[in-house]
Protein backbone atom coordinates (compact mmCIF):
# COMPACT_ATOMS: atom_id res chain seq x y z
CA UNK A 1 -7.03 -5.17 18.79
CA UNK A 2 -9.10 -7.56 16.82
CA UNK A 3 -7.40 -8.91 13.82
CA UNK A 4 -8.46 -7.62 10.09
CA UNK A 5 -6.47 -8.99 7.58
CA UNK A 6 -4.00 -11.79 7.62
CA UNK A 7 -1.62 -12.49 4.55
CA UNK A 8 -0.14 -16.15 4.58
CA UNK A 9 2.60 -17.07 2.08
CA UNK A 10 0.92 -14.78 -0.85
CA UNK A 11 2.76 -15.43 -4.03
CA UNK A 12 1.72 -13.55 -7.02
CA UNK A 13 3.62 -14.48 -10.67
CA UNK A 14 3.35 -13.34 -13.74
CA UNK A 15 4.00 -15.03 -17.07
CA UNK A 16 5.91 -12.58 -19.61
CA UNK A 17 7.62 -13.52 -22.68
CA UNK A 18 10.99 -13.56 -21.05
CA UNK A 19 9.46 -15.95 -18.45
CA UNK A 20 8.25 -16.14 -15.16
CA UNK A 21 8.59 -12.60 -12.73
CA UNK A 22 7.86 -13.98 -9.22
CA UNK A 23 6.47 -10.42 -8.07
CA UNK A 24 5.44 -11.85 -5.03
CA UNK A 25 7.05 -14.61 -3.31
CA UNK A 26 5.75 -15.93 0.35
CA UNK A 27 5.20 -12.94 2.27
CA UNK A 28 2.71 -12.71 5.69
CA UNK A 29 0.93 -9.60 6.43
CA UNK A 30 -1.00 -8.75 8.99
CA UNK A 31 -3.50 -5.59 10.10
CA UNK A 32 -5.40 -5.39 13.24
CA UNK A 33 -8.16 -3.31 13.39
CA UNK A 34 -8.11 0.70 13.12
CA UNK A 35 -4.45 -0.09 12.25
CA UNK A 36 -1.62 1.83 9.64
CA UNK A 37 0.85 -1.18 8.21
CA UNK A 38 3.02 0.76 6.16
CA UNK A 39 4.74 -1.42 3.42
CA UNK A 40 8.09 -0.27 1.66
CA UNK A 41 10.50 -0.13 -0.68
CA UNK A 42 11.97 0.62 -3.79
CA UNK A 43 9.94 0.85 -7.05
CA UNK A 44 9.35 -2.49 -8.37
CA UNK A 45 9.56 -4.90 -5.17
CA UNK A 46 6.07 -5.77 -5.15
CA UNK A 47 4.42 -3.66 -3.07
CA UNK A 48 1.64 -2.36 -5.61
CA UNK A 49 1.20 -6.16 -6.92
CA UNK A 50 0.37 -6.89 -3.17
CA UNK A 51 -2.21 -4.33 -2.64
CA UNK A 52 -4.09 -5.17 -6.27
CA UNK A 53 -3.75 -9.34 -4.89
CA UNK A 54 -5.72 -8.10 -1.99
CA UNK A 55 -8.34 -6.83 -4.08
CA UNK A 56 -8.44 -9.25 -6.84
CA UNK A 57 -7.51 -6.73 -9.72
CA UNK A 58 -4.48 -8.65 -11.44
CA UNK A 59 -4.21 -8.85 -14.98
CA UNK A 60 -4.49 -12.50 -16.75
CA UNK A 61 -1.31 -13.33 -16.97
CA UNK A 62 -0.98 -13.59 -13.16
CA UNK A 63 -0.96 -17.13 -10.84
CA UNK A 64 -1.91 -16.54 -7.54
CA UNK A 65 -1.25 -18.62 -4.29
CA UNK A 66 -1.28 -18.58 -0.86
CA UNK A 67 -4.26 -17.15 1.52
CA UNK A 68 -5.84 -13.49 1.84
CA UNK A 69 -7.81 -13.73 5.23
CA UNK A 70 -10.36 -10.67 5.52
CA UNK A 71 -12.55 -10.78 8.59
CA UNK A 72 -11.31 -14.88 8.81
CA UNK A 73 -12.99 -15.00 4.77
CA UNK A 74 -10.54 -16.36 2.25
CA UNK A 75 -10.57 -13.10 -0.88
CA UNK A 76 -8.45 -15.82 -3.14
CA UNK A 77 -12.06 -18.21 -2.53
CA UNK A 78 -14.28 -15.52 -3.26
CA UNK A 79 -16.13 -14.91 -6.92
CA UNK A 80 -15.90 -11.92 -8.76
CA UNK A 81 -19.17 -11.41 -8.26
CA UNK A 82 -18.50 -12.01 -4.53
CA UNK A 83 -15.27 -9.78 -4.99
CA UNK A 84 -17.52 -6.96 -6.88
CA UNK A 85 -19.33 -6.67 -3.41
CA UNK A 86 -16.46 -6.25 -2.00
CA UNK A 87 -14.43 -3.67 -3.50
CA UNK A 88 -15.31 -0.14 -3.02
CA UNK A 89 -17.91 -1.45 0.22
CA UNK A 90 -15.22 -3.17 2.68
CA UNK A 91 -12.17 -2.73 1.27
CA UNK A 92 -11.21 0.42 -0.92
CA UNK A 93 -8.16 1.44 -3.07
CA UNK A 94 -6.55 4.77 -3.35
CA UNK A 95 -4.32 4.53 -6.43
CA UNK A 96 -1.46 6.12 -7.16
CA UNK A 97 -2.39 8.75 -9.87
CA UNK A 98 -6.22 10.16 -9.56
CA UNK A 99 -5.54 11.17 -13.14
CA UNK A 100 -6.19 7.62 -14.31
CA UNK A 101 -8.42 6.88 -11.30
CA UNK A 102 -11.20 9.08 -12.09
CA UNK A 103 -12.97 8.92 -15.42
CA UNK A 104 -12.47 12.08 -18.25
CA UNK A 105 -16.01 11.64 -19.09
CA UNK A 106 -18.29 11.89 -16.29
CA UNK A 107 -18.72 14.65 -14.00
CA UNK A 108 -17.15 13.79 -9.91
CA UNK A 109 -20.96 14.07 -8.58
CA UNK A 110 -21.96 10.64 -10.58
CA UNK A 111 -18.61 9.02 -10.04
CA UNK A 112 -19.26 9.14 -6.35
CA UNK A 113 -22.57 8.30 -6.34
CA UNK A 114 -22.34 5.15 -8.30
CA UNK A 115 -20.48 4.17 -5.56
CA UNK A 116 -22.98 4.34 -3.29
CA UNK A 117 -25.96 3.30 -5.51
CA UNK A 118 -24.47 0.26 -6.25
CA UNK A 119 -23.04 -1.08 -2.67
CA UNK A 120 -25.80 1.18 -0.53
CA UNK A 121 -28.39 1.15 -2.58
CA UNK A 122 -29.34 4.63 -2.54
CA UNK A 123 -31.96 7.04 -4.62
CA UNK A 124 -29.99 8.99 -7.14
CA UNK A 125 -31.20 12.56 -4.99
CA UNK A 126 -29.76 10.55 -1.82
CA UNK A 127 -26.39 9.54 -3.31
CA UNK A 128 -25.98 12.88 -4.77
CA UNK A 129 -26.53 14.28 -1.31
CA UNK A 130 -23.96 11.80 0.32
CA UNK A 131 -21.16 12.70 -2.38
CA UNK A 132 -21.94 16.50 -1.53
CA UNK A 133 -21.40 15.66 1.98
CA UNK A 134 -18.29 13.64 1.75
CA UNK A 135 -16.85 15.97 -0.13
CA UNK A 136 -17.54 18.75 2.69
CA UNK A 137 -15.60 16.18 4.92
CA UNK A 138 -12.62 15.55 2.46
CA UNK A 139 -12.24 19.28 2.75
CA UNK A 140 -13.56 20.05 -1.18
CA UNK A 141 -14.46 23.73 -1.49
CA UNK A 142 -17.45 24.52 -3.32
CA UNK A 143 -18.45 21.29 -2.86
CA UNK A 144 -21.84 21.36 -4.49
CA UNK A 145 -20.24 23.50 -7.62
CA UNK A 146 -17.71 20.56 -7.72
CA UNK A 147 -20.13 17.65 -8.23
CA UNK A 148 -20.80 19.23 -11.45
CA UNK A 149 -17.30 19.52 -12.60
CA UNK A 150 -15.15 16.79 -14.30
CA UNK A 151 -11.67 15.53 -13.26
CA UNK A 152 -9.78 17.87 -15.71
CA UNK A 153 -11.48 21.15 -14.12
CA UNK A 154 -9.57 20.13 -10.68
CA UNK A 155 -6.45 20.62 -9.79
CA UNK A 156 -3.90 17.35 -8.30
CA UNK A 157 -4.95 17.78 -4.89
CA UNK A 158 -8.81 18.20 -5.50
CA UNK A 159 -8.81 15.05 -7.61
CA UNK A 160 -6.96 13.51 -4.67
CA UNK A 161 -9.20 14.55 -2.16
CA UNK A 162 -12.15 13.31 -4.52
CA UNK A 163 -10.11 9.73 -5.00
CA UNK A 164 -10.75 9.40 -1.13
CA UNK A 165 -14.05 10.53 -0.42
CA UNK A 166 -14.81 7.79 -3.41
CA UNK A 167 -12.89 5.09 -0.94
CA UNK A 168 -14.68 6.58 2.01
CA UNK A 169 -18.26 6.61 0.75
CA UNK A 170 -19.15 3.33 2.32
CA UNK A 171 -17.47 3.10 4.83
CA UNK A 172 -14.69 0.82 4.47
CA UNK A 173 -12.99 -1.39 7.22
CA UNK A 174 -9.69 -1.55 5.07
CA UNK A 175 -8.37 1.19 2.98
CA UNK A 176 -5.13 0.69 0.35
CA UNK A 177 -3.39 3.65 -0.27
CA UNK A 178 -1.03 3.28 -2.97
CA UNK A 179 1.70 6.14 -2.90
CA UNK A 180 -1.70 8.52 -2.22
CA UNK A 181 0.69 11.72 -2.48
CA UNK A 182 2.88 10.97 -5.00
CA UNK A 183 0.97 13.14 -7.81
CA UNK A 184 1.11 16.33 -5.44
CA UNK A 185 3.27 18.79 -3.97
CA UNK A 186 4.76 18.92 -0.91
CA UNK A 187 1.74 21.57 0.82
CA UNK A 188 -0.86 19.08 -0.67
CA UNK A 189 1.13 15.79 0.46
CA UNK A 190 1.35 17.88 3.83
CA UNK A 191 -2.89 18.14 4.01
CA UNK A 192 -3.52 14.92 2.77
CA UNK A 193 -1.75 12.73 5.25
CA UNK A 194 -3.34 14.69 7.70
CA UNK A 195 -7.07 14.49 5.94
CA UNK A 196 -6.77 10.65 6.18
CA UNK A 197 -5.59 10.97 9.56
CA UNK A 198 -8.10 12.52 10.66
CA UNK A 199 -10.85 10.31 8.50
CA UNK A 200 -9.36 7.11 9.93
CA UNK A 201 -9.92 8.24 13.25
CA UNK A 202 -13.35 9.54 12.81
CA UNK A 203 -14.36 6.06 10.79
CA UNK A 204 -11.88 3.59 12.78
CA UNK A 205 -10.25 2.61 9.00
CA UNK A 206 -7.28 0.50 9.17
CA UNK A 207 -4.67 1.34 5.86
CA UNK A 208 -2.41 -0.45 4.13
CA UNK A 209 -0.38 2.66 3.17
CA UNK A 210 2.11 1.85 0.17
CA UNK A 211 4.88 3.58 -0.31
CA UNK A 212 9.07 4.43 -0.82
CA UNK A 213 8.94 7.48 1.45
CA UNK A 214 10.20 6.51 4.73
CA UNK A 215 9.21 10.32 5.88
CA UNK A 216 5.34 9.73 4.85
CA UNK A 217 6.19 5.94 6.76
CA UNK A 218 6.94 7.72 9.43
CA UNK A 219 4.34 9.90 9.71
CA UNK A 220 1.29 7.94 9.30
CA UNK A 221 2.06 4.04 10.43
CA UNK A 222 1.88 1.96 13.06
CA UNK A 223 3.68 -1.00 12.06
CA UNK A 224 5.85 -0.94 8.78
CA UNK A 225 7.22 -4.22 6.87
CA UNK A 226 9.83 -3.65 4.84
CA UNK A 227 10.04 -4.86 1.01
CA UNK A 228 12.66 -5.92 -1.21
CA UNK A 229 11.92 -8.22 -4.86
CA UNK A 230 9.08 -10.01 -3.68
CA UNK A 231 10.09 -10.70 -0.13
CA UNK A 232 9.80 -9.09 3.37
CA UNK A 233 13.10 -8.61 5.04
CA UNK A 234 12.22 -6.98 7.94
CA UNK A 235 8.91 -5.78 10.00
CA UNK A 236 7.93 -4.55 13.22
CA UNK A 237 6.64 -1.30 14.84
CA UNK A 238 7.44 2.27 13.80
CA UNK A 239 9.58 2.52 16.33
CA UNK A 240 11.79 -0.92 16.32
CA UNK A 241 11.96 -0.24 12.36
CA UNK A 242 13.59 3.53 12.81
CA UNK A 243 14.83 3.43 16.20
CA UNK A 244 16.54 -0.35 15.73
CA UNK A 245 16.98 -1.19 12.05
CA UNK A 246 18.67 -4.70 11.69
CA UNK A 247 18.19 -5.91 7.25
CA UNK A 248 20.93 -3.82 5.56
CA UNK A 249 18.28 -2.65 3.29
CA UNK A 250 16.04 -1.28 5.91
CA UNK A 251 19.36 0.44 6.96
CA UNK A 252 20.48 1.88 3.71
CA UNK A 253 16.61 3.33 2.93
CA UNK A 254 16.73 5.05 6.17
CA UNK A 255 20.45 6.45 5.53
CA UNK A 256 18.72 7.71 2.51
CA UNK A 257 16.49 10.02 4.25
CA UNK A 258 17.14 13.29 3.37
CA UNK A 259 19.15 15.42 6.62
CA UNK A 260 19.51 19.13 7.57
CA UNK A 261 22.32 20.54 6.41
CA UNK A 262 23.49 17.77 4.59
CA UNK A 263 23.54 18.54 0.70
CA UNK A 264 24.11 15.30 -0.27
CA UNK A 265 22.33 12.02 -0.10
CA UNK A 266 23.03 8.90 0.91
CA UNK A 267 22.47 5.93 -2.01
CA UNK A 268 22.08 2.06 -2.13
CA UNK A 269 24.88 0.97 -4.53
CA UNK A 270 23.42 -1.21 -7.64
CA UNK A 271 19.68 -2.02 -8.49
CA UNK A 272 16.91 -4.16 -7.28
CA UNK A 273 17.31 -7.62 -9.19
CA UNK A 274 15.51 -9.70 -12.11
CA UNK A 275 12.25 -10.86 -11.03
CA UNK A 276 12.46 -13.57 -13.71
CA UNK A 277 16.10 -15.34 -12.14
CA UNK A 278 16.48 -13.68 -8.84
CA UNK A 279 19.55 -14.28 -6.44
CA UNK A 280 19.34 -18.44 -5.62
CA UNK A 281 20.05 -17.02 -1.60
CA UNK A 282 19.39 -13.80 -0.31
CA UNK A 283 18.10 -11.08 -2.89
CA UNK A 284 19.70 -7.99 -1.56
CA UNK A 285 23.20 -10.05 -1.40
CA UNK A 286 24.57 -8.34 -4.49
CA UNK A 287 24.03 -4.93 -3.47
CA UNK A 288 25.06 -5.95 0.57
CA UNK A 289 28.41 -4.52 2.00
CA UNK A 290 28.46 -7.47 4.27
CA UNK A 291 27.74 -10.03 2.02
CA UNK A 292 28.67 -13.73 2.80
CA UNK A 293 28.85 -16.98 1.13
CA UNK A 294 26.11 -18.49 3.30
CA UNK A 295 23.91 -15.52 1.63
CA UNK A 296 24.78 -16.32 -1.95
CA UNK A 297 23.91 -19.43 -1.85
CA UNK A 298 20.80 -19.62 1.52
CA UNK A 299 17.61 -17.33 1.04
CA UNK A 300 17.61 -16.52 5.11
CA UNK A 301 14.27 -17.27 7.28
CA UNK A 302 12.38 -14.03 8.99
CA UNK A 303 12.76 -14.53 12.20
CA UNK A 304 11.65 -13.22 15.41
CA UNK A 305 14.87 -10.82 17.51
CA UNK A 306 12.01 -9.41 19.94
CA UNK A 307 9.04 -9.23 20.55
CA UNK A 308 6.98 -8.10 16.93
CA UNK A 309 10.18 -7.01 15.17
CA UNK A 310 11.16 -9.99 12.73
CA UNK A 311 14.34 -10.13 9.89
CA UNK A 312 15.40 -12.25 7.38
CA UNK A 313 19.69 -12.02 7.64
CA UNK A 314 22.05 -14.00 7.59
CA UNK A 315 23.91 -11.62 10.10
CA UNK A 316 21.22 -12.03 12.32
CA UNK A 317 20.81 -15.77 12.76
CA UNK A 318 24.98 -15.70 13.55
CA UNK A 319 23.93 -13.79 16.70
């Protein structure tokens, strides 16, 4: 599979009043084409940061360094004017409330044909047309009655669905889905992993799904790398991450799965650390049950243990 997009030591920081939050620090991604790279982890380890770096849509308090190859094109070289192109045309972002994604005052039929009047360059009758008939594939009933609606006349899952056939209207090679269920029930969650499913097979999309839920992981990915304050501790395929866990954290997320008959769940003791003065070695080391001084004091390399499945441990590297 042809490479799509290539992360190489991306580091995104943000300057607060309490000092510097290193939200992002060194990570390589990669997504080949037609591809599902799951990334995960716990709220506030980066993941979302990554996924707005990608599309150039931090706020102005943020440094960014490192590269963001898309289609061998650097994004972190690109314009906003270049970037403006971009968005929306080759690379689209689900967020994760369509709440604040879609806009209170204007009906769903312009909001989607904006979209493609200002990347495709369509009449107003033939973007109305499109939107009608991407909402007939997103699975919208009524979908000529719903044009004329606005976002608080739909319920979460229709303002989900509408949220993707906005990402979908030009065709995108990338799509990043940031916890795209999380404002829906479990039925909904159910229809829309299988909706984009089935729309990244019909338009060969690759996704850079976002999220905490290892079952949703699970479900959808190909590949999955594994997140924890700013750093990737472990990645490989579906089914070296669930079949042959190695980081402790990737261990204790996947202990936290929820189990039949169990009616209790398993938990990672403590909380993810400051941003601002994180651990001098290994981040997770003061929430680790085999913690040693070597991790206190050495932040451990990701290295290769086969073939695509990569950790950074301490535990590891002693093998």
């Amino acid at each position: 599979m042809q490479e799509l997009l290539k992360i190489l030591n991306l580091k995104v920081y943000f300057e607060t009043d309490e000092g510097e939050v290193k939200a992002v620090d060194g990570i390589d991604l990669e997504i080949n084409e037609g591809e599902t790279l799951g990334l995960v982890g716990e709220s506030g380890c980066g993941k979302t940061t990554t996924g707005l770096a990608i599309m150039k849509l931090l706020p102005k308090n943020s440094k960014i360094n490192g590269k963001i190859l898309f289609l061998n094109e650097d994004l972190l070289s690109k314009s906003e004017e270049e970037m403006n192109k971009i968005r929306g045309n080759k690379i689209s972002m689900i967020f994760q409330n369509p709440n604040t994604s879609l806009n209170p005052l204007m009906n769903i039929g312009f909001q989607i044909a904006e979209v493609l009047i200002f990347h495709k360059n369509m009449s107003k009758k033939d973007a109305y047309k499109e939107a009608t008939r991407l909402l007939e594939i997103v699975g919208m009933p009524e979908p000529e009655k719903t044009l004329r609606k606005y976002p608080h006349e739909l319920s979460g899952g229709m303002k989900q669905r509408v949220v993707i056939a906005m990402a979908l209207a030009c065709k995108p090679k990338l799509v990043i889905a940031d916890e795209p269920t999380t404002a829906v029930d479990v039925t909904i969650q159910a229809q829309i992993l299988e909706l984009m499913r089935e729309l990244q097979k019909q338009f060969n999309i690759s996704i850079l799904l976002i999220s905490h839920d290892f079952g949703v992981i699970a479900e959808m990915c190909d590949k999955v790398a594994v997140m924890y304050a700013g750093k990737i501790v472990e990645k490989g395929s579906i089914k070296q991450i669930f079949k042959n866990p190695k980081h402790p954290y990737t261990i204790g997320l996947l202990k936290a799965l929820p189990k039949r008959n169990v009616d209790w769940l398993a938990t990672i003791p403590g909380i993810v650390p400051s941003l601002i003065n994180p651990p001098k070695g290994c981040r997770f080391s003061n929430r680790c049950e085999f913690v040693m001084d070597k991790c206190i004091e050495n932040n451990p390399e990701l290295l290769e243990i086969e073939e695509g499945h990569l950790v950074a441990c301490h535990l590891i590297n002693m093998k």
